[in-house]
PDB file of N, CA and C in Angstrom:
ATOM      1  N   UNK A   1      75.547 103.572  91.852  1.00  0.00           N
ATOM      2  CA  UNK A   1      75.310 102.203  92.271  1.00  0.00           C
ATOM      3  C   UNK A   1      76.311 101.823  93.368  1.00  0.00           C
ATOM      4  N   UNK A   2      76.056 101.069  94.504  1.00  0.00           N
ATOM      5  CA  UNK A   2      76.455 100.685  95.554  1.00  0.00           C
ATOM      6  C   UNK A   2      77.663  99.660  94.709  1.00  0.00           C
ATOM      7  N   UNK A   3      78.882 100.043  95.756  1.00  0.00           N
ATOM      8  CA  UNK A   3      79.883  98.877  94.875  1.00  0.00           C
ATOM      9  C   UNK A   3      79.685  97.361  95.978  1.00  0.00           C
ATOM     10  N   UNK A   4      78.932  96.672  95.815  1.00  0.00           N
ATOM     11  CA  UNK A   4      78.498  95.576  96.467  1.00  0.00           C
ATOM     12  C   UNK A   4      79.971  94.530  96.978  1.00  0.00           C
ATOM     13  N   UNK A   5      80.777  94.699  95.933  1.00  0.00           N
ATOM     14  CA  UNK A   5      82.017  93.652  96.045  1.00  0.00           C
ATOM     15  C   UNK A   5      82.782  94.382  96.863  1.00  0.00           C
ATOM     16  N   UNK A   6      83.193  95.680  96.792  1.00  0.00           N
ATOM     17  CA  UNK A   6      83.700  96.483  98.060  1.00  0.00           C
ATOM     18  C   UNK A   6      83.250  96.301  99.460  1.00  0.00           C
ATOM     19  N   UNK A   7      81.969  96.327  99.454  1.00  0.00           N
ATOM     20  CA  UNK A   7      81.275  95.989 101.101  1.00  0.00           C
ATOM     21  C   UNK A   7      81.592  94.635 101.140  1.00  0.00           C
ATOM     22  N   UNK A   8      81.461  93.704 100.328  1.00  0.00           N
ATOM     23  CA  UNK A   8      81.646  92.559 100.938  1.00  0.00           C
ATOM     24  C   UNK A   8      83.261  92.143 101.115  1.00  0.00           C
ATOM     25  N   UNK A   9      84.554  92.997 100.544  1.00  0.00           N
ATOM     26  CA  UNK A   9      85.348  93.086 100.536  1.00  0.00           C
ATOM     27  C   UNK A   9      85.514  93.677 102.155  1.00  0.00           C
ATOM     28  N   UNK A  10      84.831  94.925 102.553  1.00  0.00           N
ATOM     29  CA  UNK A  10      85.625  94.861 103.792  1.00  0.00           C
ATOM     30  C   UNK A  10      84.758  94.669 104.869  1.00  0.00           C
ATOM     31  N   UNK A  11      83.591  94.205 104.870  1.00  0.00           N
ATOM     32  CA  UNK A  11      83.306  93.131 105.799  1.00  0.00           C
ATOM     33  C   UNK A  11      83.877  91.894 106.008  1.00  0.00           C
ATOM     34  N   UNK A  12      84.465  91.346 104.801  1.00  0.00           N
ATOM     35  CA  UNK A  12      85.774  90.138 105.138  1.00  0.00           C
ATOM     36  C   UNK A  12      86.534  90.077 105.702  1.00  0.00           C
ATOM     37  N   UNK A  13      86.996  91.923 106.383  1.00  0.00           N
ATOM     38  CA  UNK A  13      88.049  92.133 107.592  1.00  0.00           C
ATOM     39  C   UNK A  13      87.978  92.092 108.871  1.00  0.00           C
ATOM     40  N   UNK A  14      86.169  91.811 109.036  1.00  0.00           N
ATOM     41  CA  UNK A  14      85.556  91.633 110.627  1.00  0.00           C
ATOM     42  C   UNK A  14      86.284  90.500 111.508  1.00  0.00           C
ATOM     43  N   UNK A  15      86.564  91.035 112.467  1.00  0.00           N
ATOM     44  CA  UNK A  15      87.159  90.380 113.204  1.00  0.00           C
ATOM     45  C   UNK A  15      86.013  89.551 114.168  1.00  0.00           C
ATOM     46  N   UNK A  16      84.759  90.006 114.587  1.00  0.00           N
ATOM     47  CA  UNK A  16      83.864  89.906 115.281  1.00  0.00           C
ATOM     48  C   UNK A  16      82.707  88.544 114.213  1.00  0.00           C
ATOM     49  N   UNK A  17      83.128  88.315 113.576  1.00  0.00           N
ATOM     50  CA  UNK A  17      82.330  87.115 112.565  1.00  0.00           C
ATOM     51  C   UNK A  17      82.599  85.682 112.742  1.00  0.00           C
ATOM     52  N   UNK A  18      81.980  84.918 112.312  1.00  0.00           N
ATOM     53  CA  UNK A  18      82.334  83.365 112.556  1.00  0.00           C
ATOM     54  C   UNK A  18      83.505  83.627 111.625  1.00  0.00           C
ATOM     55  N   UNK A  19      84.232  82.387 111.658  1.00  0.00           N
ATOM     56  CA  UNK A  19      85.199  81.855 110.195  1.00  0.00           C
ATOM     57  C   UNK A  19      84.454  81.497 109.291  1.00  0.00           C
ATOM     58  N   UNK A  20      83.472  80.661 109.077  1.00  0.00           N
ATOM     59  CA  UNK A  20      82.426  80.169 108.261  1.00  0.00           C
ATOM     60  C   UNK A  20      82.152  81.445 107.455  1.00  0.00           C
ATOM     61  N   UNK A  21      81.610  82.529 107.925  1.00  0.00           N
ATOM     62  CA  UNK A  21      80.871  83.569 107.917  1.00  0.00           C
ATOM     63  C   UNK A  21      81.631  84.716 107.006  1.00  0.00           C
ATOM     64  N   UNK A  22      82.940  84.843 107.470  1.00  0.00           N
ATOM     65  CA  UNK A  22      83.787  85.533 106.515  1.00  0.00           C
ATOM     66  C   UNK A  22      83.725  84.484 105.709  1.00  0.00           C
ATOM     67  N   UNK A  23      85.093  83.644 105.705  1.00  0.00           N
ATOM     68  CA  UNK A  23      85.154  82.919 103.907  1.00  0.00           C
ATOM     69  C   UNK A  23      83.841  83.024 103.213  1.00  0.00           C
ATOM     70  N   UNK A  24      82.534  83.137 103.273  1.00  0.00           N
ATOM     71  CA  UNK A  24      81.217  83.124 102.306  1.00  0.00           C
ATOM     72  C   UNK A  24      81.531  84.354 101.559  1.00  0.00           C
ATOM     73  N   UNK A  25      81.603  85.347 102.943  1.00  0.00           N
ATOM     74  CA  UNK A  25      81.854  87.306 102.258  1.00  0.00           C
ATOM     75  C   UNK A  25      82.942  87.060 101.375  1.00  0.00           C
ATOM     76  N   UNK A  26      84.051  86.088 101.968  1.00  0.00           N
ATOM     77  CA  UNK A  26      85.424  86.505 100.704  1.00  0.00           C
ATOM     78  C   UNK A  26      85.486  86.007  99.069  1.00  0.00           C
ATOM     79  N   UNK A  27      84.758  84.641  99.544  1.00  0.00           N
ATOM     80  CA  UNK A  27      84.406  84.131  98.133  1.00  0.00           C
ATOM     81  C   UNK A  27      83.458  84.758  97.502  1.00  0.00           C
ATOM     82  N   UNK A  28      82.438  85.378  97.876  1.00  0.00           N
ATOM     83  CA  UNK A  28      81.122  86.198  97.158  1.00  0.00           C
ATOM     84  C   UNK A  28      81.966  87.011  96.704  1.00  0.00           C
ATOM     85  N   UNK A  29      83.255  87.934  97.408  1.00  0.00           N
ATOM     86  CA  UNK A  29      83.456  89.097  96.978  1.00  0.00           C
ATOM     87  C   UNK A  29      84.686  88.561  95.868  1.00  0.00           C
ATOM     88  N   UNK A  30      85.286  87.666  95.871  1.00  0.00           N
ATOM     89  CA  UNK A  30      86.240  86.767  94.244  1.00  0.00           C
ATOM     90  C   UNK A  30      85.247  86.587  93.500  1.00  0.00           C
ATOM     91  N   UNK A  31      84.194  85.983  93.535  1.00  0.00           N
ATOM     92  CA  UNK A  31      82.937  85.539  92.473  1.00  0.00           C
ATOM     93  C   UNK A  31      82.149  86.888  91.978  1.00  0.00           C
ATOM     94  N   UNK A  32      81.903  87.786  92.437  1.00  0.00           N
ATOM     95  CA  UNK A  32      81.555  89.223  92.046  1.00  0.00           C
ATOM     96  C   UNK A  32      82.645  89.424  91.323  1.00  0.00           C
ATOM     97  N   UNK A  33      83.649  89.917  91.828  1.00  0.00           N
ATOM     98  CA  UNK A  33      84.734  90.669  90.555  1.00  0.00           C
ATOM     99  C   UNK A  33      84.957  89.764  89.545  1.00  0.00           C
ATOM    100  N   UNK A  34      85.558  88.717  89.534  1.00  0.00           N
ATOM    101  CA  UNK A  34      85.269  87.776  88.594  1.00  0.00           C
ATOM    102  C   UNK A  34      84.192  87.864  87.296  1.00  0.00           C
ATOM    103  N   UNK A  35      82.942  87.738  87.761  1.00  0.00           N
ATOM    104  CA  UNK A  35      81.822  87.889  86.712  1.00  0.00           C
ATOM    105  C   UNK A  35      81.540  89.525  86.290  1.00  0.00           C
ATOM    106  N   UNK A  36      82.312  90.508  87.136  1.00  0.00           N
ATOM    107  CA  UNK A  36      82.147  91.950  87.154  1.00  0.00           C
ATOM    108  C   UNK A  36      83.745  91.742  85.714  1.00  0.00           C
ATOM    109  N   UNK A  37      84.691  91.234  85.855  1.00  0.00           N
ATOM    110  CA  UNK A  37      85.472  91.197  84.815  1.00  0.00           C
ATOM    111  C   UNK A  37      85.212  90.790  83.234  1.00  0.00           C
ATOM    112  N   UNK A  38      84.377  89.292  83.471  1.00  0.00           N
ATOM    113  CA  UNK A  38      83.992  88.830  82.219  1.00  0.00           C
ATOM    114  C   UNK A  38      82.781  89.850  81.508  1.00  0.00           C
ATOM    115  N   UNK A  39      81.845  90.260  82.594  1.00  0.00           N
ATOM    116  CA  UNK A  39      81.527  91.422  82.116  1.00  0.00           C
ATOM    117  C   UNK A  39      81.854  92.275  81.016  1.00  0.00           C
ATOM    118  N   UNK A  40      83.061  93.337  81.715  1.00  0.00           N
ATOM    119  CA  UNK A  40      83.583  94.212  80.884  1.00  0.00           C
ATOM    120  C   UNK A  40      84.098  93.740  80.090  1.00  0.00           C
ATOM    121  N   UNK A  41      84.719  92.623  79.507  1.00  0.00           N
ATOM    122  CA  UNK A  41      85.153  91.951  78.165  1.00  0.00           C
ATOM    123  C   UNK A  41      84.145  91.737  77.589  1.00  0.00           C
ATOM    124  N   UNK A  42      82.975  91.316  77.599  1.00  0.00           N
ATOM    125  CA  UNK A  42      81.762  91.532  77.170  1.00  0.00           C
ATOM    126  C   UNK A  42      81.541  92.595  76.057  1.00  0.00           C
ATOM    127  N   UNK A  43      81.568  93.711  77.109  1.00  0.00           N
ATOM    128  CA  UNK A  43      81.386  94.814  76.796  1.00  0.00           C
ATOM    129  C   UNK A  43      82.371  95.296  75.946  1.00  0.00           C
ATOM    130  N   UNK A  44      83.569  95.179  76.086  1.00  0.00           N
ATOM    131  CA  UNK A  44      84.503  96.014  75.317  1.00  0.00           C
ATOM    132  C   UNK A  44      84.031  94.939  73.971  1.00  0.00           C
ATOM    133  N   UNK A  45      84.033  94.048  73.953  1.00  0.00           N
ATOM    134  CA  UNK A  45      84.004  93.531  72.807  1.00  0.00           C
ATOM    135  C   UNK A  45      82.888  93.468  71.854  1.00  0.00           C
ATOM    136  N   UNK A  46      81.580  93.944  72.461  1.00  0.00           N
ATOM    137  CA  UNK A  46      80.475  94.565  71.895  1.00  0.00           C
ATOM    138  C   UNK A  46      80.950  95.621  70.988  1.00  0.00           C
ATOM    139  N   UNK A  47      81.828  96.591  72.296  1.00  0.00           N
ATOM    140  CA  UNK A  47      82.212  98.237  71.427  1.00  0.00           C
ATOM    141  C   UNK A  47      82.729  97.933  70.550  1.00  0.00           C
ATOM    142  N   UNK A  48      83.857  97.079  70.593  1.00  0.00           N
ATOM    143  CA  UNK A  48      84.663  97.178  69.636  1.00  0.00           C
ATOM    144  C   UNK A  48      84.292  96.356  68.426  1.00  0.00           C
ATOM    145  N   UNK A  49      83.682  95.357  68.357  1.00  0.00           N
ATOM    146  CA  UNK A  49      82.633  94.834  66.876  1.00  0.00           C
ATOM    147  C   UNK A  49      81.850  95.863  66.429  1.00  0.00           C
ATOM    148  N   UNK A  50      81.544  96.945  67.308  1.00  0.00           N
ATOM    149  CA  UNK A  50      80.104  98.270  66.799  1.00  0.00           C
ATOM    150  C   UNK A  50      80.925  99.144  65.951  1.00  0.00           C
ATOM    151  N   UNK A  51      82.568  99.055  66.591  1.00  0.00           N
ATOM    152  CA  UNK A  51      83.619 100.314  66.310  1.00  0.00           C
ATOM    153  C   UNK A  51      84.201  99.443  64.473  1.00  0.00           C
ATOM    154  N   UNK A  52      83.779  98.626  64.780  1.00  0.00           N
ATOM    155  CA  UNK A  52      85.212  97.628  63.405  1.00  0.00           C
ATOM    156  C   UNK A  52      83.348  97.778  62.315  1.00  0.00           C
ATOM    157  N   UNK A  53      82.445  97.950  62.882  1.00  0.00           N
ATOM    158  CA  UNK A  53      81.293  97.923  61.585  1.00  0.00           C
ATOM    159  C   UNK A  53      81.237  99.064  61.242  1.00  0.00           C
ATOM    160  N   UNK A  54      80.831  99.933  61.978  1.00  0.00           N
ATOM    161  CA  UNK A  54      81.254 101.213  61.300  1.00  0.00           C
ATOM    162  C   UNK A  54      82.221 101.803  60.981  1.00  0.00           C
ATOM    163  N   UNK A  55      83.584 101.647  61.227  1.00  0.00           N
ATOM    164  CA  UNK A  55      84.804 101.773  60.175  1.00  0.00           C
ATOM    165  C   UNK A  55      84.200 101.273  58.758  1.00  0.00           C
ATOM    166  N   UNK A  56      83.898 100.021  58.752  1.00  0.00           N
ATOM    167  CA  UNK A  56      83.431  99.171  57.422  1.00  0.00           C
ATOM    168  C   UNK A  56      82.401  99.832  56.619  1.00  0.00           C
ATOM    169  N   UNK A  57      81.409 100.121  56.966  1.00  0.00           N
ATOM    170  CA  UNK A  57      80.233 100.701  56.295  1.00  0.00           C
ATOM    171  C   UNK A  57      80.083 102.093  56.769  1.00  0.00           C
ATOM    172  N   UNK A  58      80.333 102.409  57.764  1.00  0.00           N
ATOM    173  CA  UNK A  58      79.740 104.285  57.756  1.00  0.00           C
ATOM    174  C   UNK A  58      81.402 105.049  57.353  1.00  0.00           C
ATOM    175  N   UNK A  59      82.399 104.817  58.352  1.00  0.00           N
ATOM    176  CA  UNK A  59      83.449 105.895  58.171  1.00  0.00           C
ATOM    177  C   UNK A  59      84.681 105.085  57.935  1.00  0.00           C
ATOM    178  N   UNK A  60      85.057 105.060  56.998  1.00  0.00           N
ATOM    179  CA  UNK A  60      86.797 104.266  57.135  1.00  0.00           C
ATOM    180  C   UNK A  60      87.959 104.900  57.808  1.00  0.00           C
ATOM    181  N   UNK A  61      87.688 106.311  57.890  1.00  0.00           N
ATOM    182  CA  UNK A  61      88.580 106.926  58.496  1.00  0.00           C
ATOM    183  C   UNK A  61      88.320 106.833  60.131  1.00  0.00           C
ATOM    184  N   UNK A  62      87.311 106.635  60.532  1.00  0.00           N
ATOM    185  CA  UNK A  62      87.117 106.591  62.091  1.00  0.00           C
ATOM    186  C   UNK A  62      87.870 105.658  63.181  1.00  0.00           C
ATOM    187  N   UNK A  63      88.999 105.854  63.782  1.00  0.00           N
ATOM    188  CA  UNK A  63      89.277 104.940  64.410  1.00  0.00           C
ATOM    189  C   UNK A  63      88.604 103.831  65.483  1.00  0.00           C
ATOM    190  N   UNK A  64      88.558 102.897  65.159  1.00  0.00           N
ATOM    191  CA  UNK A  64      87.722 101.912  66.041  1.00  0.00           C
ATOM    192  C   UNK A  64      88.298 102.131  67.554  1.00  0.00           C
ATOM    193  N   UNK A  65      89.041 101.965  67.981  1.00  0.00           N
ATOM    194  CA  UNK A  65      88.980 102.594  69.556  1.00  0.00           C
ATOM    195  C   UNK A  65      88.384 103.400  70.173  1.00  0.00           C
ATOM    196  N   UNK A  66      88.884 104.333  69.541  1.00  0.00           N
ATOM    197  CA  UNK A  66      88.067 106.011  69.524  1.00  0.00           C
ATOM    198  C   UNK A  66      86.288 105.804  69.868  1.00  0.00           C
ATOM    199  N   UNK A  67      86.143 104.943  68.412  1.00  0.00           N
ATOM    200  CA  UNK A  67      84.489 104.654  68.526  1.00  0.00           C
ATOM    201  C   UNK A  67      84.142 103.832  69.297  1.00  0.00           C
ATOM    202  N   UNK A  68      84.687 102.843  69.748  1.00  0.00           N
ATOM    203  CA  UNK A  68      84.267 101.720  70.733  1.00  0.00           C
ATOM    204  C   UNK A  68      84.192 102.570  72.005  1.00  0.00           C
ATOM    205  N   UNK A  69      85.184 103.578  72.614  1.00  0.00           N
ATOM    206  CA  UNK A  69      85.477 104.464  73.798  1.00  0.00           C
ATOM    207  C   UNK A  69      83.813 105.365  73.651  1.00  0.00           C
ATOM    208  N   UNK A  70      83.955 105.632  72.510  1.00  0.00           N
ATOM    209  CA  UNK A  70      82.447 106.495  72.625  1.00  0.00           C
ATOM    210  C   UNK A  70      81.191 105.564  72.896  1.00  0.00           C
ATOM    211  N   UNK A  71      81.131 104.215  72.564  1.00  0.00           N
ATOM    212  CA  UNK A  71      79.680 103.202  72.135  1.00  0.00           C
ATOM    213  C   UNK A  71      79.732 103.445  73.851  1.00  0.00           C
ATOM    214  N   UNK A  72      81.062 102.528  74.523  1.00  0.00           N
ATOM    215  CA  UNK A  72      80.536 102.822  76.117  1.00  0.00           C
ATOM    216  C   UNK A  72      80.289 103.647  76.755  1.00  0.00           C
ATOM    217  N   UNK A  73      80.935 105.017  76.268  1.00  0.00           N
ATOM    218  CA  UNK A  73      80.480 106.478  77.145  1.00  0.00           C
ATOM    219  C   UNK A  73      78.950 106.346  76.808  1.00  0.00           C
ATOM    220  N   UNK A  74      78.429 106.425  76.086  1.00  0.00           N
ATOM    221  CA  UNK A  74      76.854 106.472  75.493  1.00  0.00           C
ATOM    222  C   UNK A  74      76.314 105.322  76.161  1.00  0.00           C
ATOM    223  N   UNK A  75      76.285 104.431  76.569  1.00  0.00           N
ATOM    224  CA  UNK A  75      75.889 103.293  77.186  1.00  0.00           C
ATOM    225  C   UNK A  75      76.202 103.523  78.907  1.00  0.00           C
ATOM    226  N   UNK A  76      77.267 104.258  79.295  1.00  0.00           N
ATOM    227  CA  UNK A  76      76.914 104.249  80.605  1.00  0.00           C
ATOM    228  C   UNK A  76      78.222 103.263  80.851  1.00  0.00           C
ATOM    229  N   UNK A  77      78.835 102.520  79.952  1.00  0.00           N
ATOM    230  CA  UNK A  77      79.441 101.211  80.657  1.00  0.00           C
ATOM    231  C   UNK A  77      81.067 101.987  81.033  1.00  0.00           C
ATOM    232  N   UNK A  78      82.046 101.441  82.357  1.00  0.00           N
ATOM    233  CA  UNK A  78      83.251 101.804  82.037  1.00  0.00           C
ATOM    234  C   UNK A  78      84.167 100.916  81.861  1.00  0.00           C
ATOM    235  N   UNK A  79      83.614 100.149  80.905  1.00  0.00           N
ATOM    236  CA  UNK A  79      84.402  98.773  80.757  1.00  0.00           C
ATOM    237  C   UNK A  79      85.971  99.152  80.450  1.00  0.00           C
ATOM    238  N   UNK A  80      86.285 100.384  79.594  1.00  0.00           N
ATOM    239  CA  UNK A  80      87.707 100.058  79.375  1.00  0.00           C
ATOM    240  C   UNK A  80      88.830 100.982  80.229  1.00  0.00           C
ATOM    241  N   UNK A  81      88.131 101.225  81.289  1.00  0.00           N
ATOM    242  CA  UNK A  81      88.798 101.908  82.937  1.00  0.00           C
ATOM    243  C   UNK A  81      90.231 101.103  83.375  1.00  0.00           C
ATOM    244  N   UNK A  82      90.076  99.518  83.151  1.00  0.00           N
ATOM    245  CA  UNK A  82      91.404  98.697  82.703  1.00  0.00           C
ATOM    246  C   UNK A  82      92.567  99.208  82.211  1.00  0.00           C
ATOM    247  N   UNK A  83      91.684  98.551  81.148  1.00  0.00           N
ATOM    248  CA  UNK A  83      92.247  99.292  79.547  1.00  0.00           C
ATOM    249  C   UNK A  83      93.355  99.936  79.418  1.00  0.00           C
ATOM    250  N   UNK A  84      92.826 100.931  79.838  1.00  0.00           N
ATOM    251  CA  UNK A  84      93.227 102.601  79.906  1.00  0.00           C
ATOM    252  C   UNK A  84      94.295 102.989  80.519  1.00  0.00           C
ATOM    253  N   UNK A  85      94.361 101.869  81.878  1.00  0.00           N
ATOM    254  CA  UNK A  85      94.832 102.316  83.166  1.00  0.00           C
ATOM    255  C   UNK A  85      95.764 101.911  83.239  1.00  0.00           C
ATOM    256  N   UNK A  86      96.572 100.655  82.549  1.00  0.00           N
ATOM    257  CA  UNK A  86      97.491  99.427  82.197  1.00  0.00           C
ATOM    258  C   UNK A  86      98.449 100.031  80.849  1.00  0.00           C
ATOM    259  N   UNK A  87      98.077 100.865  80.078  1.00  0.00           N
ATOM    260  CA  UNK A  87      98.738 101.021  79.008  1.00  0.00           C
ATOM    261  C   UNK A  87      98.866 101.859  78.670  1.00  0.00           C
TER     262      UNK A  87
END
C-alpha cells in the first residue's frame, strides 16, 4: 500500500506551490498520521482483549503479548511497530 501521508509529507517541501496549497498537504499529512495512530491503538487493543480472553478460557499459560503480537501478524496489522521500537 502506497504510504499516502509520506507523499503528502514531501510534497509539503515544494518550493514551486502556492502557500495556501502546501499548508492543505501539511495539515492532511498531521490529520493522516493522527487517525493512522488512533488506529493502531485500536488495534493493539483489539489484540490485546483477544490475548487477555484466551489466557482466560483457552490457555492460562499463554502470554497475552505474545498472543496479541500473533492476532496482528494474522490480521496483516503492524500496529505494535511502536511498541516494539520504544521499549
Amino acid at each position: 500500500m502506497k504510504d499516502v501521508a509520506l507523499h503528502l509529507r514531501y510534497e509539503s517541501k515544494r518550493t514551486d506551490l502556492p502557500d495556501d496549497v502546501i499548508q492543505t498537504l501539511s495539515e492532511a499529512y498531521v490529520e493522516i498520521s493522527r487517525l493512522e495512530r488512533e488506529r493502531d491503538e485500536a488495534r493493539r487493543q483489539v489484540c490485546k482483549d483477544a490475548g487477555i480472553l484466551r489466557s482466560v478460557y483457552v490457555d492460562p499459560d499463554q502470554d497475552i503479548n505474545e498472543w496479541a503480537n500473533y492476532i496482528a501478524k494474522e490480521k496483516g496489522w503492524d500496529c505494535f511497530k511502536e511498541e516494539n521500537t520504544n521499549g
